[in-house]
Each structure stands twice: as C-alpha cells, then as structure tokens.
PDB file of N, CA and C in Angstrom:
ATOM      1  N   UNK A   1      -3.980  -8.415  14.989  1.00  0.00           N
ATOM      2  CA  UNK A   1      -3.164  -8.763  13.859  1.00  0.00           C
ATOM      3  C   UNK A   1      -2.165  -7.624  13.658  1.00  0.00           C
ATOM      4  N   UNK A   2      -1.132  -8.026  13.540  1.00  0.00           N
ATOM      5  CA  UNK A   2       0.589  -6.803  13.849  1.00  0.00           C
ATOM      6  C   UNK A   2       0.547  -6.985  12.035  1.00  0.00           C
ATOM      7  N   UNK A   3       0.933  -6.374  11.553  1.00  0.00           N
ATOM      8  CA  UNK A   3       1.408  -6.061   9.841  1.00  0.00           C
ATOM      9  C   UNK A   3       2.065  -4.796   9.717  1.00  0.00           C
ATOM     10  N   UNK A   4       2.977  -4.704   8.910  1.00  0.00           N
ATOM     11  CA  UNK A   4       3.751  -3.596   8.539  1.00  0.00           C
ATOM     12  C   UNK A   4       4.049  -3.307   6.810  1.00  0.00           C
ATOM     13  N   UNK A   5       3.978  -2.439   6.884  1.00  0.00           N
ATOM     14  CA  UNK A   5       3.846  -1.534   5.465  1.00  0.00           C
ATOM     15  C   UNK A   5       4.751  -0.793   5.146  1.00  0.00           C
ATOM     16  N   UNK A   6       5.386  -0.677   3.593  1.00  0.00           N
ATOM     17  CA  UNK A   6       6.368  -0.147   3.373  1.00  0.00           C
ATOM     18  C   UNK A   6       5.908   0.119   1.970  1.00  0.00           C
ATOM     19  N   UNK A   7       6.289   2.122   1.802  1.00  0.00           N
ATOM     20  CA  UNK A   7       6.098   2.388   0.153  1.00  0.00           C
ATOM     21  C   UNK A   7       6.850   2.551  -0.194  1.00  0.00           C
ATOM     22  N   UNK A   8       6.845   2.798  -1.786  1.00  0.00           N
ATOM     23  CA  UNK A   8       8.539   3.189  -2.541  1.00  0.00           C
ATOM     24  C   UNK A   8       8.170   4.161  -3.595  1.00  0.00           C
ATOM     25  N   UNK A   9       9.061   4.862  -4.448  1.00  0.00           N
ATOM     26  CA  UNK A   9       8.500   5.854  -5.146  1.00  0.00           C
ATOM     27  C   UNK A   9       7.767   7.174  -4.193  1.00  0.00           C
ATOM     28  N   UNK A  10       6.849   7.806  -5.692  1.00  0.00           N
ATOM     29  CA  UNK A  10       5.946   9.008  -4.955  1.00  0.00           C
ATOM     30  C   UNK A  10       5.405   8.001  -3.813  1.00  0.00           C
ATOM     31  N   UNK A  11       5.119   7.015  -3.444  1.00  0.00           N
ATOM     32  CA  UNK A  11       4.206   6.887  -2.335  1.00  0.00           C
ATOM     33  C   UNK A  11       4.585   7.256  -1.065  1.00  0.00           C
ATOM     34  N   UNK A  12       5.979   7.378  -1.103  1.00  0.00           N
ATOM     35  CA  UNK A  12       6.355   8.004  -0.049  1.00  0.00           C
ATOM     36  C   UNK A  12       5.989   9.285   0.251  1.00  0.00           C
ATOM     37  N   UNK A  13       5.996   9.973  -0.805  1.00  0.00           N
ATOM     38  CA  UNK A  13       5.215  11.515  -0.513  1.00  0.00           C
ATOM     39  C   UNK A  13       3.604  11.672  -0.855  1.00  0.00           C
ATOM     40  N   UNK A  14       3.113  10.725  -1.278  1.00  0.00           N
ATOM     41  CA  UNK A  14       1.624  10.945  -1.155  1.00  0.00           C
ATOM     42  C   UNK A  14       1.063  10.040  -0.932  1.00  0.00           C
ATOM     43  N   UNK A  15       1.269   8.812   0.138  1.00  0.00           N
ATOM     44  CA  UNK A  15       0.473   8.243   1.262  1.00  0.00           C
ATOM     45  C   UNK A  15       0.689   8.305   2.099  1.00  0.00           C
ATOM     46  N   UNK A  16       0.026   7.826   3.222  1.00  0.00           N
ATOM     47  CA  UNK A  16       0.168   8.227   4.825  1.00  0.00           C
ATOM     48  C   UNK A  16       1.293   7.492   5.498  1.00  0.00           C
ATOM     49  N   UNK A  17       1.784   6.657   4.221  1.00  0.00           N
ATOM     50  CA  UNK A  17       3.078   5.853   5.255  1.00  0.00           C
ATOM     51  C   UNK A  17       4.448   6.251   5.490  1.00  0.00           C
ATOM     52  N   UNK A  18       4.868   7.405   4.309  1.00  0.00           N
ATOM     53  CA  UNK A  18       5.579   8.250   4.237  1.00  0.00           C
ATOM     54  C   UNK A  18       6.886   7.516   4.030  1.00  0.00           C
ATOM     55  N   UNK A  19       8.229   8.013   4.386  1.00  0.00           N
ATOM     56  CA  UNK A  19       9.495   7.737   4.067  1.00  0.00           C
ATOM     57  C   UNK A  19       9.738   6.230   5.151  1.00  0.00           C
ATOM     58  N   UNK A  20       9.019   6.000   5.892  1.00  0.00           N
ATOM     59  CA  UNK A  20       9.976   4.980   6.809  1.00  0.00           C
ATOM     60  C   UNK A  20       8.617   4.216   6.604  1.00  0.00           C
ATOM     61  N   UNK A  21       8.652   3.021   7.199  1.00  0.00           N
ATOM     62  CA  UNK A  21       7.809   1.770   7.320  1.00  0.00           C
ATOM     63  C   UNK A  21       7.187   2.377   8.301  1.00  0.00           C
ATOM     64  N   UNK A  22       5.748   1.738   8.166  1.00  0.00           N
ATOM     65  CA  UNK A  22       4.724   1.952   9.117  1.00  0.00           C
ATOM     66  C   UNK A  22       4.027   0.334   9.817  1.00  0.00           C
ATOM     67  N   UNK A  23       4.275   0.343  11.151  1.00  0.00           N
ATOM     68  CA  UNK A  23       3.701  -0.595  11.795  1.00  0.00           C
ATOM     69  C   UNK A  23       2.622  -0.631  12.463  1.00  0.00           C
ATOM     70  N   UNK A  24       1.950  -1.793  12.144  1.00  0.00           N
ATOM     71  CA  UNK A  24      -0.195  -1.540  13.099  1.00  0.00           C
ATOM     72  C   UNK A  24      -0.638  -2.657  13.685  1.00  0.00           C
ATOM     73  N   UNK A  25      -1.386  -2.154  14.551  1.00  0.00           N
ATOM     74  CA  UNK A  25      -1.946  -4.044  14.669  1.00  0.00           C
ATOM     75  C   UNK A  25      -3.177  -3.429  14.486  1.00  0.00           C
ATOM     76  N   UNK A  26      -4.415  -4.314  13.673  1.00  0.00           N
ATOM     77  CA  UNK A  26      -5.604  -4.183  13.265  1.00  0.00           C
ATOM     78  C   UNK A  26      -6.428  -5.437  14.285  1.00  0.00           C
ATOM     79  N   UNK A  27      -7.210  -5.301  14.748  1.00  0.00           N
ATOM     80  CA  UNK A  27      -8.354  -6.178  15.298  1.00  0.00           C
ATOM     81  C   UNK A  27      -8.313  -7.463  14.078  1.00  0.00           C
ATOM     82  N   UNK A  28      -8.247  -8.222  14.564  1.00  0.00           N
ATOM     83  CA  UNK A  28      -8.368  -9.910  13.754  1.00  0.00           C
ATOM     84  C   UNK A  28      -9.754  -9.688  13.457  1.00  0.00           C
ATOM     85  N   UNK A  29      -9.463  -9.811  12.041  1.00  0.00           N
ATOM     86  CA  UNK A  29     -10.937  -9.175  10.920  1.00  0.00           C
ATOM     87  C   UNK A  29     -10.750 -10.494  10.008  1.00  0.00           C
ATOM     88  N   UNK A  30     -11.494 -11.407   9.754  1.00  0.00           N
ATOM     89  CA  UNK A  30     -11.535 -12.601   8.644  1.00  0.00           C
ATOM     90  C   UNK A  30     -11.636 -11.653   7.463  1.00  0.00           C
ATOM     91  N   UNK A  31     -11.136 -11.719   6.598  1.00  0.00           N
ATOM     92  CA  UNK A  31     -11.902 -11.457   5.255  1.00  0.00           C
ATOM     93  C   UNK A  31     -11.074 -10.462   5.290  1.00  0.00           C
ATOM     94  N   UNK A  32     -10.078  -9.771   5.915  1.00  0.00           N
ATOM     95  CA  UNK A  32      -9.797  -8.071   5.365  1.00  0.00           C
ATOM     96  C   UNK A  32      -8.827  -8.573   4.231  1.00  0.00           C
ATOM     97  N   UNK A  33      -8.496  -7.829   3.256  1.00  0.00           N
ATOM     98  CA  UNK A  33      -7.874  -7.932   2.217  1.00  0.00           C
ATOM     99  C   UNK A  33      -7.108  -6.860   1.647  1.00  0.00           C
ATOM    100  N   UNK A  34      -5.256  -7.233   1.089  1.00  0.00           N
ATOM    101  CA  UNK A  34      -5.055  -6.219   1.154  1.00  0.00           C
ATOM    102  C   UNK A  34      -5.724  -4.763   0.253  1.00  0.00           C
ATOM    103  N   UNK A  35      -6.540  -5.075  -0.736  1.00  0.00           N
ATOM    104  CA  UNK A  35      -7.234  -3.772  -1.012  1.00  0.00           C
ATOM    105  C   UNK A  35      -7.988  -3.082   0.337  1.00  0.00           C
ATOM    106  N   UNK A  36      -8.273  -3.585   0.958  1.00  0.00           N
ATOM    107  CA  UNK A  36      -9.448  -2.893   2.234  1.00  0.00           C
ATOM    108  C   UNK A  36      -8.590  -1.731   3.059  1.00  0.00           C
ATOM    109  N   UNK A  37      -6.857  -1.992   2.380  1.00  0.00           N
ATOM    110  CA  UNK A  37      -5.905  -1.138   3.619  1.00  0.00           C
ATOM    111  C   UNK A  37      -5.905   0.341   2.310  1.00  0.00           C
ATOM    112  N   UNK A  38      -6.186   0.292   1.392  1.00  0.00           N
ATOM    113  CA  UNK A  38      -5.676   1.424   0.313  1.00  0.00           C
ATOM    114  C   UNK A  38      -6.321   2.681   0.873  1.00  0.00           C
ATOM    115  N   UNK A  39      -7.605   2.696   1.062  1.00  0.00           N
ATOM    116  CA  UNK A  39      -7.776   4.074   1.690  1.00  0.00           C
ATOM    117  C   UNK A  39      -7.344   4.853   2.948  1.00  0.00           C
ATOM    118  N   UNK A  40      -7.261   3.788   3.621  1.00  0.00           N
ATOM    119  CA  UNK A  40      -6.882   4.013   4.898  1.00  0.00           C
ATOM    120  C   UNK A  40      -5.345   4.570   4.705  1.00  0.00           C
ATOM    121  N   UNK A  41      -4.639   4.649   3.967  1.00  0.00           N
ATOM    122  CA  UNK A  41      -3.029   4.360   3.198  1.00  0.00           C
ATOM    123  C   UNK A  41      -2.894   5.297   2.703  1.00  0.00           C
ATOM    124  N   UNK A  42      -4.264   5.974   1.643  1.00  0.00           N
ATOM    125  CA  UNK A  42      -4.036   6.971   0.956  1.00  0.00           C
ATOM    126  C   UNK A  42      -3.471   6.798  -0.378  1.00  0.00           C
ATOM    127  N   UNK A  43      -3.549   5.400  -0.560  1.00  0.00           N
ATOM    128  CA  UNK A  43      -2.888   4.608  -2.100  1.00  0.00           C
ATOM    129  C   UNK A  43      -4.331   4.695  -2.961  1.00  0.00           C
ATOM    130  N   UNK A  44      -4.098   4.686  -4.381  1.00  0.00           N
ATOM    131  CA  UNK A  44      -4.894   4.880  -5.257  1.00  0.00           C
ATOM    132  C   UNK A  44      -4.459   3.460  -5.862  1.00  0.00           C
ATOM    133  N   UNK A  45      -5.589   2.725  -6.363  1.00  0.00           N
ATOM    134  CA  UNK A  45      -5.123   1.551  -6.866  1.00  0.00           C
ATOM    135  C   UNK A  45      -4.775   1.484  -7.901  1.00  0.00           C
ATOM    136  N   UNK A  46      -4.947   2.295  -8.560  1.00  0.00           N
ATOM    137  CA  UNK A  46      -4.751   2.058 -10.563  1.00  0.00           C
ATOM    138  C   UNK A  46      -3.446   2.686 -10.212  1.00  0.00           C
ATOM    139  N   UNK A  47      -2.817   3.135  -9.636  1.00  0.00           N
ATOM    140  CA  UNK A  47      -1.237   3.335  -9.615  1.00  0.00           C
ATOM    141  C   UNK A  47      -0.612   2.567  -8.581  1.00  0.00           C
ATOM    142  N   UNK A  48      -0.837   1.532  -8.130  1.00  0.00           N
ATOM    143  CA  UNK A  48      -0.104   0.687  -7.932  1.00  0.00           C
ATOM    144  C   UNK A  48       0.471  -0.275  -9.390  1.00  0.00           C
ATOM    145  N   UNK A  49       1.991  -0.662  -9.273  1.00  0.00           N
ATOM    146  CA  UNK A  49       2.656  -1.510  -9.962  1.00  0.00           C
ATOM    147  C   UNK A  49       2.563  -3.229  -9.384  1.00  0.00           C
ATOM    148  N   UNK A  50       3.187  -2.852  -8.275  1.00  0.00           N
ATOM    149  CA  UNK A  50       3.255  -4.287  -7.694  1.00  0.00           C
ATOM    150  C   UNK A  50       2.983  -4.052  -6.113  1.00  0.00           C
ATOM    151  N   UNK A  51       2.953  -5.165  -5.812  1.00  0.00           N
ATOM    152  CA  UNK A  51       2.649  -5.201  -4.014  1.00  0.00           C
ATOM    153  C   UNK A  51       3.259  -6.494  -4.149  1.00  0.00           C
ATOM    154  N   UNK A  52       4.067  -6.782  -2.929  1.00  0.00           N
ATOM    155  CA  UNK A  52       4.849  -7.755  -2.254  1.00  0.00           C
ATOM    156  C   UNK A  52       4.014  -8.275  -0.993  1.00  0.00           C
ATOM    157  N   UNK A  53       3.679  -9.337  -0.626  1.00  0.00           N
ATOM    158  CA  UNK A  53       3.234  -9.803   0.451  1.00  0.00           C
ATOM    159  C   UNK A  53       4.349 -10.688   1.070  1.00  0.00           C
ATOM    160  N   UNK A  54       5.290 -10.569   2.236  1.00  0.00           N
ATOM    161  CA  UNK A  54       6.431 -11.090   2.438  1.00  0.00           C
ATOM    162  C   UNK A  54       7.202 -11.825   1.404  1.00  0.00           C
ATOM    163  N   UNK A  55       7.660 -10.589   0.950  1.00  0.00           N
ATOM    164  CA  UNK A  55       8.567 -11.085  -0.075  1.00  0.00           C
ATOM    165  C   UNK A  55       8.342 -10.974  -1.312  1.00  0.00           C
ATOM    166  N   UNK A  56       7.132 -11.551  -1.574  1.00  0.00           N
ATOM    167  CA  UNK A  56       6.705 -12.293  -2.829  1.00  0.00           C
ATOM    168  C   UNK A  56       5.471 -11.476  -3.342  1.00  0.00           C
ATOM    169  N   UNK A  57       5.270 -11.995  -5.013  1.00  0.00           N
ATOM    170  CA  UNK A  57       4.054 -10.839  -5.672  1.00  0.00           C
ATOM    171  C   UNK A  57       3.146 -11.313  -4.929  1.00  0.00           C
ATOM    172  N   UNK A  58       1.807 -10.381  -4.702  1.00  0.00           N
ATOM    173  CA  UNK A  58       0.602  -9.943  -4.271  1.00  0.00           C
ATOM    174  C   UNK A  58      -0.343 -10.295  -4.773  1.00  0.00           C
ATOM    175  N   UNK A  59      -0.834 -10.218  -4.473  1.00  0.00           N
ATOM    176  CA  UNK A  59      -2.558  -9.908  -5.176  1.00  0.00           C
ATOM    177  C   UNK A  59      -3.470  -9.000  -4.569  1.00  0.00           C
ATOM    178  N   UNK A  60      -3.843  -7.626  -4.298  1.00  0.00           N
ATOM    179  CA  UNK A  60      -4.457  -6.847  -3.666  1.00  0.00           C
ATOM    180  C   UNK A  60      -6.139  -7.484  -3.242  1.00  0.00           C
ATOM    181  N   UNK A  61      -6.617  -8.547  -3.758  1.00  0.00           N
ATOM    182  CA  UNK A  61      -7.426  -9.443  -3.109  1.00  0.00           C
ATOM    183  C   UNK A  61      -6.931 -10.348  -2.615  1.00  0.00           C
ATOM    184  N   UNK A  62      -5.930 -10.657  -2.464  1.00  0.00           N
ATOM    185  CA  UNK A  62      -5.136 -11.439  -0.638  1.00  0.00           C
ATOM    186  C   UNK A  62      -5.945 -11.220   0.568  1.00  0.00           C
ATOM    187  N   UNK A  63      -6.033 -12.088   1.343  1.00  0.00           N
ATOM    188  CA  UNK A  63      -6.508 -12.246   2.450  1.00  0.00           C
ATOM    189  C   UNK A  63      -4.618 -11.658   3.444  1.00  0.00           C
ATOM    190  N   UNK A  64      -4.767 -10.648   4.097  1.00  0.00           N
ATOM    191  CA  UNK A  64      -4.189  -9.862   5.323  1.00  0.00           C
ATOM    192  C   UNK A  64      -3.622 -11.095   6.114  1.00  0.00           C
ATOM    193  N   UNK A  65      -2.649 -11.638   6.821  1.00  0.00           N
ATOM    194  CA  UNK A  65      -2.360 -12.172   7.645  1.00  0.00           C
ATOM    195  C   UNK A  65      -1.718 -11.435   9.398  1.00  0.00           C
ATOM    196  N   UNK A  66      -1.468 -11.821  10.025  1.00  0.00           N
ATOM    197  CA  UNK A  66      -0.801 -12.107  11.183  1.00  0.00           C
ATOM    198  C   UNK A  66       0.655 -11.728  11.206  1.00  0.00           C
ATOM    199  N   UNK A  67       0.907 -10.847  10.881  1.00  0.00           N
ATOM    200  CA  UNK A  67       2.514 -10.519  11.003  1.00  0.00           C
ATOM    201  C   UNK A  67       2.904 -10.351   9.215  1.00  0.00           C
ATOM    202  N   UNK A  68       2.227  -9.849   8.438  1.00  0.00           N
ATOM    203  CA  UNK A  68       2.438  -9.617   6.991  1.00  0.00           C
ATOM    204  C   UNK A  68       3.486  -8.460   6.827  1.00  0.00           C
ATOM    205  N   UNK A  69       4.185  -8.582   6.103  1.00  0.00           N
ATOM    206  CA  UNK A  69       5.001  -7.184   5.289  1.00  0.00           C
ATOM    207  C   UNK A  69       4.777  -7.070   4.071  1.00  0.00           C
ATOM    208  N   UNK A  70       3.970  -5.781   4.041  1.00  0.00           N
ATOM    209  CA  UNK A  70       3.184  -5.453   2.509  1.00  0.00           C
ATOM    210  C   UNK A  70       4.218  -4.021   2.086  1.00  0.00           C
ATOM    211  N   UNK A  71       4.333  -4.200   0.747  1.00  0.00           N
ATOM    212  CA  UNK A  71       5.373  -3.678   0.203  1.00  0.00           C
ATOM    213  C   UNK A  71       4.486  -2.831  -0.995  1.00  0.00           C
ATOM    214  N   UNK A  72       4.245  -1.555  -1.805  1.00  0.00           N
ATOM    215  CA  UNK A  72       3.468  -0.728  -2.372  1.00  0.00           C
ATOM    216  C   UNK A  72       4.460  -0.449  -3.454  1.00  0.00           C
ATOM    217  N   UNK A  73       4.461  -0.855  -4.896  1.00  0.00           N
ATOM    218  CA  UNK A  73       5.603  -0.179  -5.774  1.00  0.00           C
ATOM    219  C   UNK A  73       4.668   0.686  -6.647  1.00  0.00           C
ATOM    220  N   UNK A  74       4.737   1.902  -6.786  1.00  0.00           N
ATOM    221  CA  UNK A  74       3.720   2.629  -8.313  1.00  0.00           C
ATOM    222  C   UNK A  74       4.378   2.388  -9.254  1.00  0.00           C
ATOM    223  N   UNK A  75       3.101   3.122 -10.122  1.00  0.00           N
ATOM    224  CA  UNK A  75       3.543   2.761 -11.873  1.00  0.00           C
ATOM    225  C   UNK A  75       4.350   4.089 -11.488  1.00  0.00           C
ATOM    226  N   UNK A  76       5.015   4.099 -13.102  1.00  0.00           N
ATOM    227  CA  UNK A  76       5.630   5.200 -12.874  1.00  0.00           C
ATOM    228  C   UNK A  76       4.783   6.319 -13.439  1.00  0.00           C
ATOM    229  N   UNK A  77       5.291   7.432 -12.834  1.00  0.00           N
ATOM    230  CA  UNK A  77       4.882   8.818 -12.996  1.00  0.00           C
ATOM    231  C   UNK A  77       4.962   9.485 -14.424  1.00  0.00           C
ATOM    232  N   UNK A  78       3.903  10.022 -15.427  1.00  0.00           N
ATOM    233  CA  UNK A  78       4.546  10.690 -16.762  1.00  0.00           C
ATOM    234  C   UNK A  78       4.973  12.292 -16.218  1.00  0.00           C
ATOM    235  N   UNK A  79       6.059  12.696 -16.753  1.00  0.00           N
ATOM    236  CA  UNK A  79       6.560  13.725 -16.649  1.00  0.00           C
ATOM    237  C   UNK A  79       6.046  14.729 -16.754  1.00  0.00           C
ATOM    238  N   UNK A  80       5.496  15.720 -16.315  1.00  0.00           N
ATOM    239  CA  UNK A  80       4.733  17.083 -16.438  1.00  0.00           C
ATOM    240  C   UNK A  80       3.100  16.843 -16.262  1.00  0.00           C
ATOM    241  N   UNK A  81       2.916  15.020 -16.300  1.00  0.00           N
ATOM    242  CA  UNK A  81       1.439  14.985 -15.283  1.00  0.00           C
ATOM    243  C   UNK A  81       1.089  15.262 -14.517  1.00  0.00           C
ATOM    244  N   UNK A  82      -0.339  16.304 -14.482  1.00  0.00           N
ATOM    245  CA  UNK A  82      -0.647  16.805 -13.063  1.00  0.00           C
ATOM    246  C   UNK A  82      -1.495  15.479 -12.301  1.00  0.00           C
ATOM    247  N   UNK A  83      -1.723  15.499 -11.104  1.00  0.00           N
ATOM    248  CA  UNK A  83      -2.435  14.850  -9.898  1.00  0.00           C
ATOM    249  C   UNK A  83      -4.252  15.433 -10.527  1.00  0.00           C
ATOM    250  N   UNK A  84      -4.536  14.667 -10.216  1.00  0.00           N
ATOM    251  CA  UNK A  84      -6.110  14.834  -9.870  1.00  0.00           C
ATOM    252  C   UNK A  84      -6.323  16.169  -8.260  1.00  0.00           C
ATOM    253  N   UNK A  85      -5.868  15.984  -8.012  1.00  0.00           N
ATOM    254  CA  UNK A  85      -5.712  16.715  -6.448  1.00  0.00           C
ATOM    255  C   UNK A  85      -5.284  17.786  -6.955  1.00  0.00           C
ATOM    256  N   UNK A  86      -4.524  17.935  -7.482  1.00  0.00           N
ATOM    257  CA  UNK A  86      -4.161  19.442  -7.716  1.00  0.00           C
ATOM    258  C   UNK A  86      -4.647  20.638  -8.492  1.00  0.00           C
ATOM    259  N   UNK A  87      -6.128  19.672  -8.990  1.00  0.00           N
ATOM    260  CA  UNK A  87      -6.870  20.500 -10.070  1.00  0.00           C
ATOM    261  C   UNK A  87      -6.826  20.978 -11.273  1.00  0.00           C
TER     262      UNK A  87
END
C-alpha cells in the first residue's frame, strides 16, 4: 500500500515528515487506521486540528487506503508555551 503524507505548521519541525511530503508503501494491513500512523510520524494527537484524507476531512479512525494523501493541520500553538519535551 503506496500513501503519502504531508504536514503543515510546527509539524513540520516536530514530526518525522518534516518540510516536504513524505512517501511509503506499508505492507497491505486490513484494519490500519489513520491513527496507527501518529507514532510512527511523531504526531501527538490532541494537537492535531484537522487531517485531510484526499482532499477531504478525516477521521483519524479511517481505515488507510491504497494510494491515500493524508494531510496533518495542528491546533495552534499558545505563545510562550513550553513542549512537554522540553521539560
């Protein structure tokens, strides 16, 4: 299964997909969903805004397809909030 991924916002600087689109093919898995890709991604879910599944809104319990373009928007950032990561 070929799918490609694209973040916007901080996700560009703090997930693994970085500034340009990232393309994969995953072993044809029934059941994967797009939540099952967040760790692997480095996305935190409670800061996701929206996700696009070609094109269109998401549902992070979507079933993954065959040639998908998944799209990652965050909430936005409060100003002078630190990260969990950064201690």
């Amino acid at each position: 299964m070929r799918i490609t991924i694209a973040v916007h916002g901080h996700f560009k600087s703090t997930s693994s997909v970085g500034n340009d689109e990232m393309s994969f093919t995953l072993p044809d898995a029934d059941g994967l969903r797009i939540r099952d890709l967040l760790e692997t991604l480095n996305i935190v879910e409670e800061e996701i805004r929206q996700v696009t599944f070609n094109g269109r809104n998401g549902r992070l319990d979507e079933a993954v397809r065959h040639r998908a373009r998944l799209e990652f928007f965050p909430r936005e950032r409060i100003k002078g909030a630190r990260s969990s990561v950064e201690g």
